[in-house]
PDB file of N, CA and C in Angstrom:
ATOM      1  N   UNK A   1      31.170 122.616-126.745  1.00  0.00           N
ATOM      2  CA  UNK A   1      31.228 123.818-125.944  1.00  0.00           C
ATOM      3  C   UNK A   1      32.130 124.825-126.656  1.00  0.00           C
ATOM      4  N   UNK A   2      31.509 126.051-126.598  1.00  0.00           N
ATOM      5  CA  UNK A   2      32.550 127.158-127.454  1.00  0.00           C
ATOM      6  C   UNK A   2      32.991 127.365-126.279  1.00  0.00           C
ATOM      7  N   UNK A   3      34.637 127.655-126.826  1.00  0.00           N
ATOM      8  CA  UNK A   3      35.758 128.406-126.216  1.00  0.00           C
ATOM      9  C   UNK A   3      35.939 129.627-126.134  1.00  0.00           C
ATOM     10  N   UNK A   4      35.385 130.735-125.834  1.00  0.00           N
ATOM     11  CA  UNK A   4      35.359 132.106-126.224  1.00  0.00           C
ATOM     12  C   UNK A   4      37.006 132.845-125.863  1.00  0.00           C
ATOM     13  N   UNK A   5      37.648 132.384-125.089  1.00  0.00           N
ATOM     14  CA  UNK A   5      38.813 133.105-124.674  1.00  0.00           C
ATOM     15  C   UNK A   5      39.857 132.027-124.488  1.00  0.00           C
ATOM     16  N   UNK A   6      41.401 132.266-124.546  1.00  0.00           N
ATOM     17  CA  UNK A   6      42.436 131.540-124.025  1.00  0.00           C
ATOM     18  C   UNK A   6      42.133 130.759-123.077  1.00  0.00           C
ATOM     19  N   UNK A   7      41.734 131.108-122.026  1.00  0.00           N
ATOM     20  CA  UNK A   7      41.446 130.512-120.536  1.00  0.00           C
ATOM     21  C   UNK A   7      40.050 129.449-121.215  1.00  0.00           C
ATOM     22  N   UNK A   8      40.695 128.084-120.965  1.00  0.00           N
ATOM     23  CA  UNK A   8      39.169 127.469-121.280  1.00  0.00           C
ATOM     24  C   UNK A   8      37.869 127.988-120.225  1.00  0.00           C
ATOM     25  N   UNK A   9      38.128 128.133-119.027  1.00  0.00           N
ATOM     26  CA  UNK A   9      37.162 128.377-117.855  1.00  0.00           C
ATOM     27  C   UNK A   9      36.203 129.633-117.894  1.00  0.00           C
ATOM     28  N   UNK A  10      36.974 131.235-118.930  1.00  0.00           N
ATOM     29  CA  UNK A  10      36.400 131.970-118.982  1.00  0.00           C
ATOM     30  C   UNK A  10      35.262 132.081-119.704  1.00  0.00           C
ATOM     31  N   UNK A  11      34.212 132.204-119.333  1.00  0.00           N
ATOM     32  CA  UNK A  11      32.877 132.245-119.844  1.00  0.00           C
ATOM     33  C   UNK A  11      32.040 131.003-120.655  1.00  0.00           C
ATOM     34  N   UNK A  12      32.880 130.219-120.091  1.00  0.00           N
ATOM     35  CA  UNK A  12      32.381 128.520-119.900  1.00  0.00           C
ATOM     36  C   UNK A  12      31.436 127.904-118.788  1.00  0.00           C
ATOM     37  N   UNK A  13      31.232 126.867-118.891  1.00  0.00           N
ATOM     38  CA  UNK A  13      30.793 126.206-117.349  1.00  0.00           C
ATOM     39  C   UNK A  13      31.624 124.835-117.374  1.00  0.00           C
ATOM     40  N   UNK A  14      33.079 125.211-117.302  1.00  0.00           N
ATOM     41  CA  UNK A  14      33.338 123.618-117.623  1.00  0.00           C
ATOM     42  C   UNK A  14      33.850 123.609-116.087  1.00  0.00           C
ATOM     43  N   UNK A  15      34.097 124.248-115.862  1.00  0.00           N
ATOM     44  CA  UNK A  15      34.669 124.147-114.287  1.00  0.00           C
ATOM     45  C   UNK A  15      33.131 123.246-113.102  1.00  0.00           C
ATOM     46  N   UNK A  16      32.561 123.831-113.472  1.00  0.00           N
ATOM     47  CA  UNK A  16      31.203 123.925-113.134  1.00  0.00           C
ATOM     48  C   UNK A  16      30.908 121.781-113.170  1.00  0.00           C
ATOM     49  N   UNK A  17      30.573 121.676-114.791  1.00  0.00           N
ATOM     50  CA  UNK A  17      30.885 120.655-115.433  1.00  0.00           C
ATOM     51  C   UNK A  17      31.868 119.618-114.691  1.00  0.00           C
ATOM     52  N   UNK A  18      33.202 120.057-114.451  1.00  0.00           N
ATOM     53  CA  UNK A  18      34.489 118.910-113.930  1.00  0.00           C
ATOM     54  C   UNK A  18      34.127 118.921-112.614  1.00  0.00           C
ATOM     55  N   UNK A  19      33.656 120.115-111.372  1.00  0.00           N
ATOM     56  CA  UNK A  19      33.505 119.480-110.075  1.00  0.00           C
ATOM     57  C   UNK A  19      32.227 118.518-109.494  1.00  0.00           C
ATOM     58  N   UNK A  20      31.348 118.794-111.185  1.00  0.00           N
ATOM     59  CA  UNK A  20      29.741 117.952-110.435  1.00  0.00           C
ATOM     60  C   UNK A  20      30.400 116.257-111.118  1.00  0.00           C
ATOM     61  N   UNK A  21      31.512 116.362-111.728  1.00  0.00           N
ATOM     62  CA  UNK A  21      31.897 114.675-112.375  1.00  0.00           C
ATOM     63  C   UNK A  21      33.088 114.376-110.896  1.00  0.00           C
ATOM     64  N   UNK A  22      33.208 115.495-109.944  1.00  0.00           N
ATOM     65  CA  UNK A  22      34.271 115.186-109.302  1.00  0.00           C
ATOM     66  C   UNK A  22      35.875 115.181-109.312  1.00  0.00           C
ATOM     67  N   UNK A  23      35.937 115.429-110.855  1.00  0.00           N
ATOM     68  CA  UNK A  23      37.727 115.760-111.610  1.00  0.00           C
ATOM     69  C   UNK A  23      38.578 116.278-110.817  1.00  0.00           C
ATOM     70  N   UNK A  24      39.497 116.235-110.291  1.00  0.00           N
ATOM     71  CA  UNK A  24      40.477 116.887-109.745  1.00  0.00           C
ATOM     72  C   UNK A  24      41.837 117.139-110.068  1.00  0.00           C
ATOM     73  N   UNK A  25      41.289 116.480-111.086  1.00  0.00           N
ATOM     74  CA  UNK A  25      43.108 116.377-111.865  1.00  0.00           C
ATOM     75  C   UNK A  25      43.020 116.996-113.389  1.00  0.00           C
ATOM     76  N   UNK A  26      43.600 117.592-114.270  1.00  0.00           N
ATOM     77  CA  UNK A  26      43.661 118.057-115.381  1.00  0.00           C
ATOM     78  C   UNK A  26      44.519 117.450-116.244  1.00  0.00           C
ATOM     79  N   UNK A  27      44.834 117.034-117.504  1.00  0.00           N
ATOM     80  CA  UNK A  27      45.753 116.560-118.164  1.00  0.00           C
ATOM     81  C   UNK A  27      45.503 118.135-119.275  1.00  0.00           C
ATOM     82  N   UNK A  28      47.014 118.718-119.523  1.00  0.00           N
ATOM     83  CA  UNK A  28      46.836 119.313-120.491  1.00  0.00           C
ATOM     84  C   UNK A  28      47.869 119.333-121.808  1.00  0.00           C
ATOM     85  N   UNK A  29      47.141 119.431-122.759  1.00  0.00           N
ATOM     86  CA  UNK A  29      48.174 119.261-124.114  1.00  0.00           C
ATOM     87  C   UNK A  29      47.498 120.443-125.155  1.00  0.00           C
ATOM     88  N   UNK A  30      48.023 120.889-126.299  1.00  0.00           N
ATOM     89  CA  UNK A  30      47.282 121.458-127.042  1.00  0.00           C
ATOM     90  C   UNK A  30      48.387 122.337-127.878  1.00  0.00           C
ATOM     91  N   UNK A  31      47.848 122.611-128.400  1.00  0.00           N
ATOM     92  CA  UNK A  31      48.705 124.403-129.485  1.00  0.00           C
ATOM     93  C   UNK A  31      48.895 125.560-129.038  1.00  0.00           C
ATOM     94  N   UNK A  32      50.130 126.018-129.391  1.00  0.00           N
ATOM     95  CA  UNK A  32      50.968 127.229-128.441  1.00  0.00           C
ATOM     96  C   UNK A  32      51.128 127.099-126.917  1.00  0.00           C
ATOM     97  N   UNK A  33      52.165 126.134-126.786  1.00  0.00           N
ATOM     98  CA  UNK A  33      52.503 125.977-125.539  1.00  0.00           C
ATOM     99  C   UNK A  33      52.941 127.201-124.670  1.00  0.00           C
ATOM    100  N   UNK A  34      53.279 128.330-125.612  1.00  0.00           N
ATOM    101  CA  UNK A  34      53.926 129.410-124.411  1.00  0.00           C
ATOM    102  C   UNK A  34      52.195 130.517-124.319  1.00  0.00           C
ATOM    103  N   UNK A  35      51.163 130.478-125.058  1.00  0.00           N
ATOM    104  CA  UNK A  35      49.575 131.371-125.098  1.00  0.00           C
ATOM    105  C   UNK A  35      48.843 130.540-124.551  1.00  0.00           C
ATOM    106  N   UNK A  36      48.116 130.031-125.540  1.00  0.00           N
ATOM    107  CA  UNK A  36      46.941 128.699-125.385  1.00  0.00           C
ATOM    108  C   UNK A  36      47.133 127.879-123.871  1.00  0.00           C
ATOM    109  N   UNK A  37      47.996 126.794-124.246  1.00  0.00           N
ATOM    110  CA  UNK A  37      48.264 125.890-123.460  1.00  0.00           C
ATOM    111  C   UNK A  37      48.496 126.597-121.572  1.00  0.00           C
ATOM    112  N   UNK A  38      49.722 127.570-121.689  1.00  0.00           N
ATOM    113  CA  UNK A  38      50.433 128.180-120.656  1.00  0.00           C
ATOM    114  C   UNK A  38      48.987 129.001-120.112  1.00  0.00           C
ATOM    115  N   UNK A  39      47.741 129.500-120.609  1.00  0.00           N
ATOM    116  CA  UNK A  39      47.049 130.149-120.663  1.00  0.00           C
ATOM    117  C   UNK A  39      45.754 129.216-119.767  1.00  0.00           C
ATOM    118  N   UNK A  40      45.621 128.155-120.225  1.00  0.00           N
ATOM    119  CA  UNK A  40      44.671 127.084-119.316  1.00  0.00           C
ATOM    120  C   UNK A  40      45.276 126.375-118.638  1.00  0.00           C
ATOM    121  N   UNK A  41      46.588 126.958-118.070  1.00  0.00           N
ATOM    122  CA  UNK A  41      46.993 125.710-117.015  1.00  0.00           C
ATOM    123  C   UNK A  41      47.302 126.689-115.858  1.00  0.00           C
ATOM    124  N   UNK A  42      47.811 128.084-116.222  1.00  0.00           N
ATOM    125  CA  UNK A  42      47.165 129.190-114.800  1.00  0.00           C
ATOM    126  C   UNK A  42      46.146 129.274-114.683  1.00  0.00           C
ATOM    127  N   UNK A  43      44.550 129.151-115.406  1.00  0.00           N
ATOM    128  CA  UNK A  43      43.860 129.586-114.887  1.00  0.00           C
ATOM    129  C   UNK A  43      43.185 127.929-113.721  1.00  0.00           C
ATOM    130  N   UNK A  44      43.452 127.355-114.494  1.00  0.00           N
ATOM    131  CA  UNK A  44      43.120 125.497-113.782  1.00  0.00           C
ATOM    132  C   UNK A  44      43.596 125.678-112.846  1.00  0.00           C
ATOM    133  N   UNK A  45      44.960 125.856-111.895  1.00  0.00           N
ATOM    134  CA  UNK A  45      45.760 125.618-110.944  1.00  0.00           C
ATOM    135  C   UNK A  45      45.298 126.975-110.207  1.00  0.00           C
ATOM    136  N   UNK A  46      44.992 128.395-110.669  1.00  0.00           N
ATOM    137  CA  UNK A  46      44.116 129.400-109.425  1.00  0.00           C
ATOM    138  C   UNK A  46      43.054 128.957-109.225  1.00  0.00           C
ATOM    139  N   UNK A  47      42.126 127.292-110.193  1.00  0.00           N
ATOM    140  CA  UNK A  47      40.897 126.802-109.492  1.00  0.00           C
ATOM    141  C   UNK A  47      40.954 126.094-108.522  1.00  0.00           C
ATOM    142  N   UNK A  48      42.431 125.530-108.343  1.00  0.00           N
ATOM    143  CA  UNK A  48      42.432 124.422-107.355  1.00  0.00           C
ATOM    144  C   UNK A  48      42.962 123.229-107.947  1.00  0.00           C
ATOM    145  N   UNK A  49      42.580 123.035-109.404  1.00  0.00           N
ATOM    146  CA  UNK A  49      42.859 121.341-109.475  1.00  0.00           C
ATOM    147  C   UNK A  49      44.586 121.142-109.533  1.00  0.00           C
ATOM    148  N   UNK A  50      44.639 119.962-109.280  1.00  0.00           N
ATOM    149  CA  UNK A  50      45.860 119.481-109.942  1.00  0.00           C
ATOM    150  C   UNK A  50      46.157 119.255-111.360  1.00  0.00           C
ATOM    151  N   UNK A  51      47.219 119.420-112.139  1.00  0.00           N
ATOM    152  CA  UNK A  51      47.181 119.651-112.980  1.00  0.00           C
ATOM    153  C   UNK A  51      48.284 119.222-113.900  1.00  0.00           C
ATOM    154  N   UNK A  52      48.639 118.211-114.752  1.00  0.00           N
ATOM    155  CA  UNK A  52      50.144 118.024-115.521  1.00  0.00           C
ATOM    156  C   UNK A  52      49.923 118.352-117.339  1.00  0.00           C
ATOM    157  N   UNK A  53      50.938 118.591-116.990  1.00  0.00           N
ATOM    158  CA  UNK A  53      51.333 119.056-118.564  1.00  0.00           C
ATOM    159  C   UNK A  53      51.750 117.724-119.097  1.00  0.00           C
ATOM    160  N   UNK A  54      50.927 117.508-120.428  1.00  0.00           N
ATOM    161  CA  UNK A  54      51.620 116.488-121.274  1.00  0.00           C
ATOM    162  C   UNK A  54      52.253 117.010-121.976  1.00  0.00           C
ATOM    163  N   UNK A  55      53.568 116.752-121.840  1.00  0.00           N
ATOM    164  CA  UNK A  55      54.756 117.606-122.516  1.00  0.00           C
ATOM    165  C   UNK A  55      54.790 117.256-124.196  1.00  0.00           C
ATOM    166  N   UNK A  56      54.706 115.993-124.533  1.00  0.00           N
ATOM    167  CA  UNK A  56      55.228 115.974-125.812  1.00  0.00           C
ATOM    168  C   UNK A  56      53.480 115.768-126.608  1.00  0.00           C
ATOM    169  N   UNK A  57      52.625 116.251-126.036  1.00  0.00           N
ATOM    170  CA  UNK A  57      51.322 117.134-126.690  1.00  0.00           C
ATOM    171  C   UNK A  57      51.026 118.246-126.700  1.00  0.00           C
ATOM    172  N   UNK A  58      51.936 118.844-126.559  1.00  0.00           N
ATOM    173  CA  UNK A  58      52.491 120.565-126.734  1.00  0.00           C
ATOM    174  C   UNK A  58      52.661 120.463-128.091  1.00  0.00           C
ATOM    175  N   UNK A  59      52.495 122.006-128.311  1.00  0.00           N
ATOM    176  CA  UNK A  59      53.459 122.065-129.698  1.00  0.00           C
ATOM    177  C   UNK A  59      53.142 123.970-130.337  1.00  0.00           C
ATOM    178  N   UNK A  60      54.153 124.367-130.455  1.00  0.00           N
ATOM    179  CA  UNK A  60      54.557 125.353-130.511  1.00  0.00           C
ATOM    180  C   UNK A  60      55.458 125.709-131.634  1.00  0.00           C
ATOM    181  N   UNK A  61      55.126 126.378-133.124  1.00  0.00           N
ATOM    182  CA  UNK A  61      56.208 126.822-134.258  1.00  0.00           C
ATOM    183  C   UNK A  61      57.114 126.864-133.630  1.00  0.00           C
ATOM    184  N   UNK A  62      57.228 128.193-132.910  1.00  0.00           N
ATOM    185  CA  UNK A  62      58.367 128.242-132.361  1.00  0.00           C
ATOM    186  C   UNK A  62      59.046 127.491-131.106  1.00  0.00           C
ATOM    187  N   UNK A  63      59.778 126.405-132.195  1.00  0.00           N
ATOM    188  CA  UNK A  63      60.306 125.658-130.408  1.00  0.00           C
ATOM    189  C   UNK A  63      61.016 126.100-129.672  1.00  0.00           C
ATOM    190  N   UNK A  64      61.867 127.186-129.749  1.00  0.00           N
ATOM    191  CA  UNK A  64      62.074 128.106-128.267  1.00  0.00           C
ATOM    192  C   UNK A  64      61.471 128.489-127.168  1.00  0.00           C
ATOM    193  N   UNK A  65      60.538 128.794-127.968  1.00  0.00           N
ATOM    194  CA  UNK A  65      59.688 129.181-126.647  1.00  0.00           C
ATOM    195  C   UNK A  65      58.469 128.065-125.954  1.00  0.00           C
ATOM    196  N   UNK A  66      58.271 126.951-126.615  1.00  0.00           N
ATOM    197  CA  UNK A  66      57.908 125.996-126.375  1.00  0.00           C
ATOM    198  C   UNK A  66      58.844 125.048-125.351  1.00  0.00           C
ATOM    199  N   UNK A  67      60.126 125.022-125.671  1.00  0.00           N
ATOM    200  CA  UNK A  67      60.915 123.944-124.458  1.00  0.00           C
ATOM    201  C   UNK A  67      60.956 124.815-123.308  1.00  0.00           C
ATOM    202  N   UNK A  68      61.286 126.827-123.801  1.00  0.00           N
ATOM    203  CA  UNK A  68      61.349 127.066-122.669  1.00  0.00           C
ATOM    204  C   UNK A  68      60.395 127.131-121.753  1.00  0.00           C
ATOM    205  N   UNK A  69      58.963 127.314-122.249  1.00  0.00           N
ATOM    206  CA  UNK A  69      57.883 127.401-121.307  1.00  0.00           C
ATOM    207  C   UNK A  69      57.613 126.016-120.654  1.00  0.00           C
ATOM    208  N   UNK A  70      57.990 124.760-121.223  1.00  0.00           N
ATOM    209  CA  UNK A  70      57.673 123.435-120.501  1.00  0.00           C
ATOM    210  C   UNK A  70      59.065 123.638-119.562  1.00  0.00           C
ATOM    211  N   UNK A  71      60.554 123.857-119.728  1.00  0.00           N
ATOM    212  CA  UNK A  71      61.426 124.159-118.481  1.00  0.00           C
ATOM    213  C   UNK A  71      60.939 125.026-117.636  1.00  0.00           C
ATOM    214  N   UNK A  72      60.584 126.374-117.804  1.00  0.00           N
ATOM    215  CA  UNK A  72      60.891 127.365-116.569  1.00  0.00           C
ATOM    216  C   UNK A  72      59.854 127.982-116.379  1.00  0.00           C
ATOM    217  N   UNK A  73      58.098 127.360-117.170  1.00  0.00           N
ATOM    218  CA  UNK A  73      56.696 128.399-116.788  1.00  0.00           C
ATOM    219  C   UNK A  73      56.203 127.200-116.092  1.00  0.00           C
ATOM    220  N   UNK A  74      55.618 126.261-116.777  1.00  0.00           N
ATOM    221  CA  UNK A  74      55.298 124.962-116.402  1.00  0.00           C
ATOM    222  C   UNK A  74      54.812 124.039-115.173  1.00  0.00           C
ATOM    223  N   UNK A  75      56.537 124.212-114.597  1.00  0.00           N
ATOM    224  CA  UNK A  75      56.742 123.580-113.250  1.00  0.00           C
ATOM    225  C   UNK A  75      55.981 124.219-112.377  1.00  0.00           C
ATOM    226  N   UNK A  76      55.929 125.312-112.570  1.00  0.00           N
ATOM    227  CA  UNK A  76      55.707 126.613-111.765  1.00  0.00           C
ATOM    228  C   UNK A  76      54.355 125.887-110.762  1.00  0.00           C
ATOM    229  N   UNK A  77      53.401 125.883-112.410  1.00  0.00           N
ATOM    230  CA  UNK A  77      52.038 125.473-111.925  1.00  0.00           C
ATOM    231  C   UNK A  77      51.395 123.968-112.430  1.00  0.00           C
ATOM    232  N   UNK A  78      51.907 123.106-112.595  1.00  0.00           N
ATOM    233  CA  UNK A  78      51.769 121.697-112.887  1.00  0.00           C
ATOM    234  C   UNK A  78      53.068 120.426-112.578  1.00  0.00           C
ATOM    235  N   UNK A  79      52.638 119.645-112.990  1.00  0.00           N
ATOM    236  CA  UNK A  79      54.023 118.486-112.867  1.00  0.00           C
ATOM    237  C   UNK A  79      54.051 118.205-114.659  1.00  0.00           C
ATOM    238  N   UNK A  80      55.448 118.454-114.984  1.00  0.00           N
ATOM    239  CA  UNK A  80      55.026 118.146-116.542  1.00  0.00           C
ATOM    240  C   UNK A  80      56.196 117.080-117.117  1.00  0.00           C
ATOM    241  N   UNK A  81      55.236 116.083-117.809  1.00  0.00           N
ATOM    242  CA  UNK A  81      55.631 114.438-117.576  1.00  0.00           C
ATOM    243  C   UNK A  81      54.951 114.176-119.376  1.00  0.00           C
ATOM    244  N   UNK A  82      56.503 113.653-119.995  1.00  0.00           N
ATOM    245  CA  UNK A  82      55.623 113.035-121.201  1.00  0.00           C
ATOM    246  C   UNK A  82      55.003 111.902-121.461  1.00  0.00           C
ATOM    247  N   UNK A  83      53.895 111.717-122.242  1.00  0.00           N
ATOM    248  CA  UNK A  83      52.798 110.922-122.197  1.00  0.00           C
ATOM    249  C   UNK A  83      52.942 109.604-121.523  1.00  0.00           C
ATOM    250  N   UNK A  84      54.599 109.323-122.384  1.00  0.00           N
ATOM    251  CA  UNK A  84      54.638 107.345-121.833  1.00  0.00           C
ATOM    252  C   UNK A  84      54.486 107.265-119.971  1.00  0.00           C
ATOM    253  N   UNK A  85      55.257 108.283-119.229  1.00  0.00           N
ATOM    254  CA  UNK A  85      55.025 108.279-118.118  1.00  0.00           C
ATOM    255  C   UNK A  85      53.469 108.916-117.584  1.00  0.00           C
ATOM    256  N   UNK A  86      52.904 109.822-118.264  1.00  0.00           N
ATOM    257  CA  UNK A  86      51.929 109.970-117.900  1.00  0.00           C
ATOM    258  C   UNK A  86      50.211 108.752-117.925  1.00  0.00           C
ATOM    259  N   UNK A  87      50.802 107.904-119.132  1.00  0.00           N
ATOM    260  CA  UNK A  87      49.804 106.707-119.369  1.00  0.00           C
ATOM    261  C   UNK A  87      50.439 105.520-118.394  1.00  0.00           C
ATOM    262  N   UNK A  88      51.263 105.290-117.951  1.00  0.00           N
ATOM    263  CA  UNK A  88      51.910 104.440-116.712  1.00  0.00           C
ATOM    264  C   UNK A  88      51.070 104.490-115.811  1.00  0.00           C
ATOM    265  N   UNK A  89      50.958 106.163-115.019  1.00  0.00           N
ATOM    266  CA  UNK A  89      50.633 106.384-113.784  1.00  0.00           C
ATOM    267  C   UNK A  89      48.979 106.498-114.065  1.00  0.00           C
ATOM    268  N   UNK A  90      48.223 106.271-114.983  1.00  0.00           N
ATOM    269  CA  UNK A  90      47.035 106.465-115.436  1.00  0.00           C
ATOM    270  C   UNK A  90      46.603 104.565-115.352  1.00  0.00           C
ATOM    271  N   UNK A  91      47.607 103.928-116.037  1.00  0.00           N
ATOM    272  CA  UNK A  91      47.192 103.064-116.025  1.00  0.00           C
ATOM    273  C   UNK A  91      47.437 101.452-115.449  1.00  0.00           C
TER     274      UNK A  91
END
């Protein structure tokens, strides 16, 4: 599936896609935790789902703005938990 914009959802059908599988939950990780990443986890959480940040599958040059967006953007709109705890509660 092409990604055309930051927001995975914009001009996708994945939303579409995750409610006919039933998904309700999101795991997210990826590149540029304070654009990219910070970027598909507002638009996921104005869809409704639940949603956690895998923290240490972030990753951001700049780690300033990477710890700060997993401290003080993050919480805002997810629970953000690194992997070992996140594969616990998974498994």
């Amino acid at each position: 599936m092409l990604k055309p914009r930051l927001n995975p959802f914009m001009g996708t059908d994945l939303d579409l896609q995750l409610r006919a599988r039933k998904i309700s939950t999101i795991l997210f990780g990826g590149y540029s935790t304070n654009v990219g990443v910070e970027s598909g986890v507002r638009a996921v959480r104005d869809l409704g789902y639940d949603v956690v940040v895998v923290s240490d599958c972030c990753y951001n040059v700049q780690e300033e703005l990477h710890e700060w967006t997993l401290a003080k953007i993050m919480p805002i709109f997810a629970r953000v938990l690194p992997s070992e705890q996140v594969l616990k509660l998974l498994g």
